[in-house]
PDB file of N, CA and C in Angstrom:
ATOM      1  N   UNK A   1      59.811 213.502 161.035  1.00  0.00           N
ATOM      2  CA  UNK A   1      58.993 212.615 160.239  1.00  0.00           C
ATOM      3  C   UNK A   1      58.124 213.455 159.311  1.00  0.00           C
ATOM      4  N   UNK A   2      57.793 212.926 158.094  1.00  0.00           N
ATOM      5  CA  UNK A   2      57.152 213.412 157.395  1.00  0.00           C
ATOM      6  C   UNK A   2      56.197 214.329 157.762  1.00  0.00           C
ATOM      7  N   UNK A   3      55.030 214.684 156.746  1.00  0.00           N
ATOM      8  CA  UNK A   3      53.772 215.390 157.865  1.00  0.00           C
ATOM      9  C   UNK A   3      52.972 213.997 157.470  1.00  0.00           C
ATOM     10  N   UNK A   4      51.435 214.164 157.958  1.00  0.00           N
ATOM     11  CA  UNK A   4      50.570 212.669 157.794  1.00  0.00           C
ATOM     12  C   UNK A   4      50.216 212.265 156.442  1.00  0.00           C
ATOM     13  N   UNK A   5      50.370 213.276 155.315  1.00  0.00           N
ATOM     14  CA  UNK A   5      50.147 212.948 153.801  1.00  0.00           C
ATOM     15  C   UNK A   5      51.068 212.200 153.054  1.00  0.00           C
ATOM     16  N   UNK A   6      52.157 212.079 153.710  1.00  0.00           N
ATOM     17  CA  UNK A   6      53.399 211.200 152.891  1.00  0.00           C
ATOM     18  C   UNK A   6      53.969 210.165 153.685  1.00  0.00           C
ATOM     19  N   UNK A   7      54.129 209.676 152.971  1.00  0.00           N
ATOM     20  CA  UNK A   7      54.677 208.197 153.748  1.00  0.00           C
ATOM     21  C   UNK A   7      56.605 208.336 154.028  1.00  0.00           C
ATOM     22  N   UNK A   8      56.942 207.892 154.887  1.00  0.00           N
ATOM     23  CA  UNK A   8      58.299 207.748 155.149  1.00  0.00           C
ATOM     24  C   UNK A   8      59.082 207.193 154.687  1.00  0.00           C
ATOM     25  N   UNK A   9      60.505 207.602 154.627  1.00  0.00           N
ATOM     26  CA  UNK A   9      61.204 206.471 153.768  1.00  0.00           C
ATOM     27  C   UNK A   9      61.715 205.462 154.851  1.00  0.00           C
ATOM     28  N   UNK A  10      62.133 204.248 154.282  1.00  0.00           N
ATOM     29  CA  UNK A  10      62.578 203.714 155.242  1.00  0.00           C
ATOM     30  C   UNK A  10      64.024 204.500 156.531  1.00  0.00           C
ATOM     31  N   UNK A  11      64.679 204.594 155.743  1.00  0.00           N
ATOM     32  CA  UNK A  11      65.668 205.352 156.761  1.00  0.00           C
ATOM     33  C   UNK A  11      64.511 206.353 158.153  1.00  0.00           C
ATOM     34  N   UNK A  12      64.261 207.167 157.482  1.00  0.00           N
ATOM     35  CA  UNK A  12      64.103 208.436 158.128  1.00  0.00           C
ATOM     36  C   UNK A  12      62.582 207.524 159.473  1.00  0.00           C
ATOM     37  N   UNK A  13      62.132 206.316 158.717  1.00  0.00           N
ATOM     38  CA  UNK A  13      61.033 205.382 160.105  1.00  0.00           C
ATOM     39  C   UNK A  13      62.376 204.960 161.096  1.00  0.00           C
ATOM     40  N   UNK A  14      63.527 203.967 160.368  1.00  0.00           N
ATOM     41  CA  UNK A  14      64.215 203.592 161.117  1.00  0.00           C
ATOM     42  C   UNK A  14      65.087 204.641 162.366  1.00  0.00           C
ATOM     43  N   UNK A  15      65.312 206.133 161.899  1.00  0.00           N
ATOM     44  CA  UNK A  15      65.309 207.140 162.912  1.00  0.00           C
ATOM     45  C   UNK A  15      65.213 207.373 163.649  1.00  0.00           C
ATOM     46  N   UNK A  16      63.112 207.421 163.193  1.00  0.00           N
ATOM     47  CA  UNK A  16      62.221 207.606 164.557  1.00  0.00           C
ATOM     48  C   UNK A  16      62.200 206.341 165.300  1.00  0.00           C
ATOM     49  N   UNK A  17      62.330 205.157 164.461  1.00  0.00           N
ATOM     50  CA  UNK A  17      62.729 204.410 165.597  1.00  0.00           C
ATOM     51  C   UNK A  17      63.092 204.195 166.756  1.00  0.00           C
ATOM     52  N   UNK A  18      64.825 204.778 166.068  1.00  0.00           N
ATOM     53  CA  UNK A  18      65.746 204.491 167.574  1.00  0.00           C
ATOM     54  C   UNK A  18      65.296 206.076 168.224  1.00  0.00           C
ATOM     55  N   UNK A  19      64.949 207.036 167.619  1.00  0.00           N
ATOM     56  CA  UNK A  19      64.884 208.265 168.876  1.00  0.00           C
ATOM     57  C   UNK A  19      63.707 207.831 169.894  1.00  0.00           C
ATOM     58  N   UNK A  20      62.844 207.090 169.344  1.00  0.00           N
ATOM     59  CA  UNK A  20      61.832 206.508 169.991  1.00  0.00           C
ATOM     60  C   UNK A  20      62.334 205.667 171.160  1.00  0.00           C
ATOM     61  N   UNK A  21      63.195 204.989 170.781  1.00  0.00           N
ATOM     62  CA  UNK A  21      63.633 203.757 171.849  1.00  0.00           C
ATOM     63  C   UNK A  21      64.371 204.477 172.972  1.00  0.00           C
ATOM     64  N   UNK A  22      65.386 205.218 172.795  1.00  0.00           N
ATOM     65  CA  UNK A  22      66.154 206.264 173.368  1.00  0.00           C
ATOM     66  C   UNK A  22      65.402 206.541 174.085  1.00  0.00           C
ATOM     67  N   UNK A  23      64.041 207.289 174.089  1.00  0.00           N
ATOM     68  CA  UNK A  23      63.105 208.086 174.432  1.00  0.00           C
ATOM     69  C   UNK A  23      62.511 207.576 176.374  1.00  0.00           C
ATOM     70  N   UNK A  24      61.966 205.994 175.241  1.00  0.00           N
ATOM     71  CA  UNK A  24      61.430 205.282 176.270  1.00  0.00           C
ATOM     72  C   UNK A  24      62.253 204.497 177.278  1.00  0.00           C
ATOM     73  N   UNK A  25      63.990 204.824 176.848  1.00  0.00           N
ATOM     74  CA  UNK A  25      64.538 203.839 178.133  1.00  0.00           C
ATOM     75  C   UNK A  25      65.203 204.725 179.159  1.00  0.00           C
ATOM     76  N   UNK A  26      64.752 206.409 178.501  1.00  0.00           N
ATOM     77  CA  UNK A  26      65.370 207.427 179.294  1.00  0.00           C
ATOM     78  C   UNK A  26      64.442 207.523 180.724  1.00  0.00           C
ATOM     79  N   UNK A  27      63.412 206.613 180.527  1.00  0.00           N
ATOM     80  CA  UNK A  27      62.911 206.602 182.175  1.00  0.00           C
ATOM     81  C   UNK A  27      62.434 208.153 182.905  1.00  0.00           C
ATOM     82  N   UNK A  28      62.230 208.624 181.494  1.00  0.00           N
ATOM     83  CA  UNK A  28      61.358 210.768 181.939  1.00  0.00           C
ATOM     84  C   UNK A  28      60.060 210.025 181.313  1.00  0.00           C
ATOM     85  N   UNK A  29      59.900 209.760 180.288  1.00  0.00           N
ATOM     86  CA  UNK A  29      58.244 209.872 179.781  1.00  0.00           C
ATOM     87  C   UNK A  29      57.151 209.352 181.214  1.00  0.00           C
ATOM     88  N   UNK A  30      56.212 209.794 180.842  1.00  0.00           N
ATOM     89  CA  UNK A  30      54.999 209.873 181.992  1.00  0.00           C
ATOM     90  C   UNK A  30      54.441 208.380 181.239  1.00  0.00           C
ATOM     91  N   UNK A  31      53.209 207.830 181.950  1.00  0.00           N
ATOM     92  CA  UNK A  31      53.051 206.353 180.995  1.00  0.00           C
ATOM     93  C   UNK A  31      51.884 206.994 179.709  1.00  0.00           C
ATOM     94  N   UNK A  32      51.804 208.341 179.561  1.00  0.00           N
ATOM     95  CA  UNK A  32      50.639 208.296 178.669  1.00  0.00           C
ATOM     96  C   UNK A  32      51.365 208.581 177.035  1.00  0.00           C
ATOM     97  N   UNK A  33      52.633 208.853 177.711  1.00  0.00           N
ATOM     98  CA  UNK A  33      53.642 209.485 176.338  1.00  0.00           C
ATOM     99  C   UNK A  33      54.132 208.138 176.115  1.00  0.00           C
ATOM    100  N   UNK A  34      54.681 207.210 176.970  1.00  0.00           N
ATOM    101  CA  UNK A  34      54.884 206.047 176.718  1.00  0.00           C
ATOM    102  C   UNK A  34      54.421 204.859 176.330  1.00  0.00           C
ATOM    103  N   UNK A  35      53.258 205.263 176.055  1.00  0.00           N
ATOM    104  CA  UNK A  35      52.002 204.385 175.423  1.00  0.00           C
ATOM    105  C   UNK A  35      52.159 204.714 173.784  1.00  0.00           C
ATOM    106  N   UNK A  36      51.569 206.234 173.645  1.00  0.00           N
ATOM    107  CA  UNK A  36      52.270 206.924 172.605  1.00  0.00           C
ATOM    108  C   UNK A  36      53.366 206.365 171.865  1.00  0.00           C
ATOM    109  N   UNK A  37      54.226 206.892 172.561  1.00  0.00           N
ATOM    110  CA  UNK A  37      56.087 206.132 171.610  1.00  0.00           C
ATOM    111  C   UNK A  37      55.612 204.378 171.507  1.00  0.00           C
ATOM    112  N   UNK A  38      55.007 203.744 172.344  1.00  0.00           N
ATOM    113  CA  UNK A  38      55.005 202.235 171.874  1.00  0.00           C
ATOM    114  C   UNK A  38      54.377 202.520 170.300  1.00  0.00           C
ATOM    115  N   UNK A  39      52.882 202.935 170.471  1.00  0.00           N
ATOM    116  CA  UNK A  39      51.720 202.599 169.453  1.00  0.00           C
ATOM    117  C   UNK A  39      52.469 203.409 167.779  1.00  0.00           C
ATOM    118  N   UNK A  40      53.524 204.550 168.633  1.00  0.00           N
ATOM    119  CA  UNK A  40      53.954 204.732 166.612  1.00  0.00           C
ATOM    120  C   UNK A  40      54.992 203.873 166.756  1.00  0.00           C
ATOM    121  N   UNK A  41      55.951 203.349 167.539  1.00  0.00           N
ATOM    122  CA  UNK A  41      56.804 202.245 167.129  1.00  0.00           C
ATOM    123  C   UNK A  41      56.733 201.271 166.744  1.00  0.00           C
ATOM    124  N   UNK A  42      54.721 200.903 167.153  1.00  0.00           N
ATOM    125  CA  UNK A  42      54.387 199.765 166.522  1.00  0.00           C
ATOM    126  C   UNK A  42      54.134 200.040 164.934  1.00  0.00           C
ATOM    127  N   UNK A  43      53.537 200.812 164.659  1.00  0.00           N
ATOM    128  CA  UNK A  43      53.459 201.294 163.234  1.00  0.00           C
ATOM    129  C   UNK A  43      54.886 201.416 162.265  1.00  0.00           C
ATOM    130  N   UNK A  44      55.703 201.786 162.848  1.00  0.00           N
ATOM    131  CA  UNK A  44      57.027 202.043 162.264  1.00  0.00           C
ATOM    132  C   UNK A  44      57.628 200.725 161.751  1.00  0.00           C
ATOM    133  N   UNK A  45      57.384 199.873 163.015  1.00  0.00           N
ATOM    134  CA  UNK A  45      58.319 198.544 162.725  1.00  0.00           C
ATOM    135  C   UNK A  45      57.573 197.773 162.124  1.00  0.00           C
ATOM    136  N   UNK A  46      56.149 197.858 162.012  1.00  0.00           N
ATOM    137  CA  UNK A  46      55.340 197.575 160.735  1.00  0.00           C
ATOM    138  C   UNK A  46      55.652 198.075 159.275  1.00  0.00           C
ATOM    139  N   UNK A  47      55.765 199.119 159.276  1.00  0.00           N
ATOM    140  CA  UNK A  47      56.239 200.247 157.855  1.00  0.00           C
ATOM    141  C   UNK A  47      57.227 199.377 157.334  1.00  0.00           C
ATOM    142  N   UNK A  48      58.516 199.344 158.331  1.00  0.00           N
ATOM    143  CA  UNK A  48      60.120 198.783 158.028  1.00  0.00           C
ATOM    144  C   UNK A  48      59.863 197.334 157.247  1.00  0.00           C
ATOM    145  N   UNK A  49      58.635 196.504 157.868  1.00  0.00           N
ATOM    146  CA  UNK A  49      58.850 195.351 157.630  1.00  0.00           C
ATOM    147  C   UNK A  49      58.310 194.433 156.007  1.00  0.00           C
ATOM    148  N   UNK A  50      57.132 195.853 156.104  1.00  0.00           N
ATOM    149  CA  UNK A  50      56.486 195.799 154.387  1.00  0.00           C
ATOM    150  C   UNK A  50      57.161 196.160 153.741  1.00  0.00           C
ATOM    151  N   UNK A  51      58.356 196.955 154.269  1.00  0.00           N
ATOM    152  CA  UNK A  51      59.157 197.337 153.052  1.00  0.00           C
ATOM    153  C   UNK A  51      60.411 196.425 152.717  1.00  0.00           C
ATOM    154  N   UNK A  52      61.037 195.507 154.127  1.00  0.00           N
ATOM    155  CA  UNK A  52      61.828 195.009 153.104  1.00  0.00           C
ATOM    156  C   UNK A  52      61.591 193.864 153.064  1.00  0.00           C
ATOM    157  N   UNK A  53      60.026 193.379 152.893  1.00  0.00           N
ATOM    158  CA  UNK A  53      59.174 192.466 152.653  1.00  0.00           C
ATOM    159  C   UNK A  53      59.258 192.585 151.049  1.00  0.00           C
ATOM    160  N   UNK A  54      58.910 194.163 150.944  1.00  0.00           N
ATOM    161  CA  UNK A  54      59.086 194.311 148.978  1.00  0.00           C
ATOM    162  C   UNK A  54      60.822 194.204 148.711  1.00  0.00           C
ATOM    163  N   UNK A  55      60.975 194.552 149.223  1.00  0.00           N
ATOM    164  CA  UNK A  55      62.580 194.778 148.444  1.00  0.00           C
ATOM    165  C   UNK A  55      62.870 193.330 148.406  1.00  0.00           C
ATOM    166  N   UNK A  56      62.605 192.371 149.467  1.00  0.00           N
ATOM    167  CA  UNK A  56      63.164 190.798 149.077  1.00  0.00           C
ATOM    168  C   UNK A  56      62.319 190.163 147.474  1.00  0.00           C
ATOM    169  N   UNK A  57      61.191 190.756 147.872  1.00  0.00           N
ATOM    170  CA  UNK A  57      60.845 190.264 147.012  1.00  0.00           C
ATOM    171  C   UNK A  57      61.133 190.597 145.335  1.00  0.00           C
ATOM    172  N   UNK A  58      61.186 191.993 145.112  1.00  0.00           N
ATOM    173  CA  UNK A  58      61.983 192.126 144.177  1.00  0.00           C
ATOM    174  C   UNK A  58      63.653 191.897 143.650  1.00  0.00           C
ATOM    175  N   UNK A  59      63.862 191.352 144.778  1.00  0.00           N
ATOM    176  CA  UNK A  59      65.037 190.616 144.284  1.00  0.00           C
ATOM    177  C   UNK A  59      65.020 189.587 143.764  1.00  0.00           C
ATOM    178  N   UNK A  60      64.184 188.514 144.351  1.00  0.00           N
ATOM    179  CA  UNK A  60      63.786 187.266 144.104  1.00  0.00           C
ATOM    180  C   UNK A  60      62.797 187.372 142.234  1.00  0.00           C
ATOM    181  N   UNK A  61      62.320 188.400 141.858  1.00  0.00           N
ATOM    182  CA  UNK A  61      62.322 188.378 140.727  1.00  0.00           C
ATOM    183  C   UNK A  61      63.646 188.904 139.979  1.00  0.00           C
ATOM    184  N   UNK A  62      64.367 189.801 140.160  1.00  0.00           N
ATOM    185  CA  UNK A  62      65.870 190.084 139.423  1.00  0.00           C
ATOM    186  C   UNK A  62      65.785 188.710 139.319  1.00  0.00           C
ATOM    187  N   UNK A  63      66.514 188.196 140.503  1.00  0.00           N
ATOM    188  CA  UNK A  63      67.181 186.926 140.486  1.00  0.00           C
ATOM    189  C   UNK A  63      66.975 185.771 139.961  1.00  0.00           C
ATOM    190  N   UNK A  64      65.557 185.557 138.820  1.00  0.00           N
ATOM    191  CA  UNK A  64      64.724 184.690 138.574  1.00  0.00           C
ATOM    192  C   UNK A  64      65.766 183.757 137.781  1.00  0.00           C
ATOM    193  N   UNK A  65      65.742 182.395 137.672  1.00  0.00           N
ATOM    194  CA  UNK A  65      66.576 181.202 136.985  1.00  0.00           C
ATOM    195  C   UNK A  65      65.797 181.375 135.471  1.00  0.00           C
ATOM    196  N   UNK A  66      66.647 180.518 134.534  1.00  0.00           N
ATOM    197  CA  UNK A  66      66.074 180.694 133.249  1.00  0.00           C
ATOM    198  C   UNK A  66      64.912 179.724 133.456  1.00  0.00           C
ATOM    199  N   UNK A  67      64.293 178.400 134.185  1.00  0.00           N
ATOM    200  CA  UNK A  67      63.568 178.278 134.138  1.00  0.00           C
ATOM    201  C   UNK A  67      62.305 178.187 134.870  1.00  0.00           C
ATOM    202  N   UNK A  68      62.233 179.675 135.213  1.00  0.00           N
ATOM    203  CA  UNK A  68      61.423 180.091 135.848  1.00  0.00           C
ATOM    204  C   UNK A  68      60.942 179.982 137.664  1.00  0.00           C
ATOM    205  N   UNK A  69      61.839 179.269 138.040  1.00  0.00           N
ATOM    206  CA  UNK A  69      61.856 178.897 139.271  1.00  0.00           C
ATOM    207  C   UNK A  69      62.694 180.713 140.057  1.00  0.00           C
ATOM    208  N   UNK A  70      62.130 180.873 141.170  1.00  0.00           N
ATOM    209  CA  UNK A  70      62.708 181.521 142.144  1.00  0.00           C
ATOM    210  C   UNK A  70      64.261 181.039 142.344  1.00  0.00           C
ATOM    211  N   UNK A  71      65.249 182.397 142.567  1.00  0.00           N
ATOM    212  CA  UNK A  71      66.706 181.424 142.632  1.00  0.00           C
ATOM    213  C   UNK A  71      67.015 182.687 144.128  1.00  0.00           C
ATOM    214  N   UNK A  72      67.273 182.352 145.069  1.00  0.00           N
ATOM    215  CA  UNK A  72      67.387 183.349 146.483  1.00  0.00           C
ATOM    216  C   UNK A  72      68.586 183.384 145.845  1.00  0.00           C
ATOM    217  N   UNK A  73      69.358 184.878 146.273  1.00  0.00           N
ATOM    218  CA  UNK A  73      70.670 184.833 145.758  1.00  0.00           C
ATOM    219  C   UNK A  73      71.037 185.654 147.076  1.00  0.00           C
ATOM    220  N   UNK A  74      72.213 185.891 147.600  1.00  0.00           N
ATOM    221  CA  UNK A  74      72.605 186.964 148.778  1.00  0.00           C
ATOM    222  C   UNK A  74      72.882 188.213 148.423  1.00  0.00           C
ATOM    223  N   UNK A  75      72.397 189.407 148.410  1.00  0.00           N
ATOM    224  CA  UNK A  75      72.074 190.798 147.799  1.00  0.00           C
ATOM    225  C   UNK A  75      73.919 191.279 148.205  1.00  0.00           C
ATOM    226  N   UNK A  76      73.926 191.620 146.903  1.00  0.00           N
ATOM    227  CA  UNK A  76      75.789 191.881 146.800  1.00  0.00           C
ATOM    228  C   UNK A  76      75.521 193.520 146.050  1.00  0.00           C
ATOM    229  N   UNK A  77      75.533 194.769 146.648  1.00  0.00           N
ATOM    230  CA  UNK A  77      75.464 196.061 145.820  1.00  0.00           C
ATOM    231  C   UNK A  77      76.670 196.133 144.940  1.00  0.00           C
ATOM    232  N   UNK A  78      77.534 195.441 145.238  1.00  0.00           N
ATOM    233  CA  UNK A  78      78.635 195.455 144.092  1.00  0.00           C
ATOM    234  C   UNK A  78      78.381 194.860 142.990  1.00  0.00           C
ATOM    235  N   UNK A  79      77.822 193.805 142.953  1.00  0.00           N
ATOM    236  CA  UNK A  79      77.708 192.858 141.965  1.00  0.00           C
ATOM    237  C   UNK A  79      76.491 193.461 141.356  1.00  0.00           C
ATOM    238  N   UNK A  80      76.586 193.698 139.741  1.00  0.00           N
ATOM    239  CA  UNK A  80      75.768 194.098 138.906  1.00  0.00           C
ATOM    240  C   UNK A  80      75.295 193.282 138.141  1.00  0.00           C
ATOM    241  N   UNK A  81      74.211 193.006 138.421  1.00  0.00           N
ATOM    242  CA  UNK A  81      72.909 192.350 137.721  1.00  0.00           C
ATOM    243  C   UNK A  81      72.164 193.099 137.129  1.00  0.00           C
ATOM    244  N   UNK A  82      71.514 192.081 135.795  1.00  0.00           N
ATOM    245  CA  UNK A  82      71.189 192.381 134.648  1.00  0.00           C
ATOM    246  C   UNK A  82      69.673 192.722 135.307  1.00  0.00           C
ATOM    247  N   UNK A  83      68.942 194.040 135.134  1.00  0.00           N
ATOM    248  CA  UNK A  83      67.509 193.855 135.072  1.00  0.00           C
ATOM    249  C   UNK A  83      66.350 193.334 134.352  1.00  0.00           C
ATOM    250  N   UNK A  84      67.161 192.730 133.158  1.00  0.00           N
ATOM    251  CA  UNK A  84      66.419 191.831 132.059  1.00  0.00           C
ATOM    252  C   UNK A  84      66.111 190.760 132.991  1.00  0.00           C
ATOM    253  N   UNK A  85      64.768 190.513 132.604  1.00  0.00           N
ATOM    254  CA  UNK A  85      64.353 188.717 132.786  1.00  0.00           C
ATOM    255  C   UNK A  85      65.039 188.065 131.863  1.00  0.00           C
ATOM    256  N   UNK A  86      65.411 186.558 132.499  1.00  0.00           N
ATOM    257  CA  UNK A  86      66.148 185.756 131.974  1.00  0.00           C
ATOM    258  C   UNK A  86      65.424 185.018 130.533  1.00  0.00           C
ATOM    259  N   UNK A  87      65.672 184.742 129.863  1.00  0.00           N
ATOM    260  CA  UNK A  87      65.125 183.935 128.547  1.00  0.00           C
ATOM    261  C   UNK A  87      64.190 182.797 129.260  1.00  0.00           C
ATOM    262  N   UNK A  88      62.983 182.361 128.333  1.00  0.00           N
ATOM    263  CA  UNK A  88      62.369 181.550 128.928  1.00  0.00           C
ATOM    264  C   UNK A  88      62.817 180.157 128.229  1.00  0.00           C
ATOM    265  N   UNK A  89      63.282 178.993 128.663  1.00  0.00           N
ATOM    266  CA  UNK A  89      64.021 177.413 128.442  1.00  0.00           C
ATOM    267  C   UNK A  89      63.214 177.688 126.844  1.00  0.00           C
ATOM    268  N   UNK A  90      64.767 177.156 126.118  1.00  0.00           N
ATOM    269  CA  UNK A  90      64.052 176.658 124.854  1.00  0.00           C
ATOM    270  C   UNK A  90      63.510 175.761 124.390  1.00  0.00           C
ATOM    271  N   UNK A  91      62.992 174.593 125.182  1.00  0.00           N
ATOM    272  CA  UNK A  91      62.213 173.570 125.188  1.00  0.00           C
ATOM    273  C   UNK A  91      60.956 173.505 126.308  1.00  0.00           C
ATOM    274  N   UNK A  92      59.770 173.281 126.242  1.00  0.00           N
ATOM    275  CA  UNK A  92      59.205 173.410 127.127  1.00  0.00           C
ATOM    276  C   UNK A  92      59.101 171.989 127.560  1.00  0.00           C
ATOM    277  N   UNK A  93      58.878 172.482 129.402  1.00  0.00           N
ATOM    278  CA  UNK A  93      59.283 171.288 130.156  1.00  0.00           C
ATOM    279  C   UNK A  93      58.562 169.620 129.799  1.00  0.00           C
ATOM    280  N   UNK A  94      58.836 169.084 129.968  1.00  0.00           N
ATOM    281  CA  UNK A  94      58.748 167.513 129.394  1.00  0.00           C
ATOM    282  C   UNK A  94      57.686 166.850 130.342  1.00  0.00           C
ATOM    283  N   UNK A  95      57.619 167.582 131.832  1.00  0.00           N
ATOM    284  CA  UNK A  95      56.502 166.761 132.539  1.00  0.00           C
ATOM    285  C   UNK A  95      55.232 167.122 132.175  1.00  0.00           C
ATOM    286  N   UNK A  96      54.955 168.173 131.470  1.00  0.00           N
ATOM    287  CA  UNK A  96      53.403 168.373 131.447  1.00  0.00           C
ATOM    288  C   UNK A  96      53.111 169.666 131.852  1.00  0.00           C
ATOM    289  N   UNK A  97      54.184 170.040 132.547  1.00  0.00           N
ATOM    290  CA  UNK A  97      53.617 171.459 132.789  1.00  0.00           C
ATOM    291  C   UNK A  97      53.595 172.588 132.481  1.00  0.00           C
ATOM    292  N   UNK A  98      52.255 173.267 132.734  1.00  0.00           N
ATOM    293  CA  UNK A  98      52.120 174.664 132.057  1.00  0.00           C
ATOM    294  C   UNK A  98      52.612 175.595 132.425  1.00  0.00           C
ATOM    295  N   UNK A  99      53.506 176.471 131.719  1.00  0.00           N
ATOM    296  CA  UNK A  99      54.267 177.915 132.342  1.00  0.00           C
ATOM    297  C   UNK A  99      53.698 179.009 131.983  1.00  0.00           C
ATOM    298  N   UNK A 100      53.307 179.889 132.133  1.00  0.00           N
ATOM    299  CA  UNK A 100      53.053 180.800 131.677  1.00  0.00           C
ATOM    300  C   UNK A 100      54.263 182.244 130.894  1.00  0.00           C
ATOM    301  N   UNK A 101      55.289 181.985 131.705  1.00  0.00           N
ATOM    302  CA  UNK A 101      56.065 182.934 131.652  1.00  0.00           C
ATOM    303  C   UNK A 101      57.620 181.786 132.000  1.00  0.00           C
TER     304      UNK A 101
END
């Protein structure tokens, strides 16, 4: 793992993860090391979860509809999408409401 000045990438948390888990079902740790491996696994699987907390979420902007609504799409690495935002509707909407973007 990193040293304490840099943050981890996801892979290399998900790692310490499992060496972590490994660790604690090998039934050697004493309970003070095993307290230990919980409290950074809790941190880790915290780390993992902000991160692909961001990554959904930047998909969900790629993926934005032309009119402006969120469109969930199922993340395909093959499929190449445009990083342009979509055009904003050439009429603005008819109920009243304000868009900004």
């Amino acid at each position: 793992m990193p040293n304490k000045n840099e943050q981890p990438t996801f892979e290399s948390a998900i790692e310490r993860l499992e060496s972590i888990v490994e660790q604690m079902e090998s039934d050697t740790l004493p309970l003070e090391d095993l307290l230990a491996r919980y409290e950074e696994g809790l941190k880790l699987v915290k780390f993992c979860s902000e991160k692909l907390d961001a990554a959904e979420k930047r998909i969900e902007i790629i993926a934005r509809e032309a009119g402006g609504k969120p469109k969930l799409v199922e993340f395909d690495p093959a499929q190449k999408q445009s990083l342009e935002p979509s055009a904003p509707p050439a009429e603005p909407p008819s109920s009243g409401d304000v868009r900004l973007f």
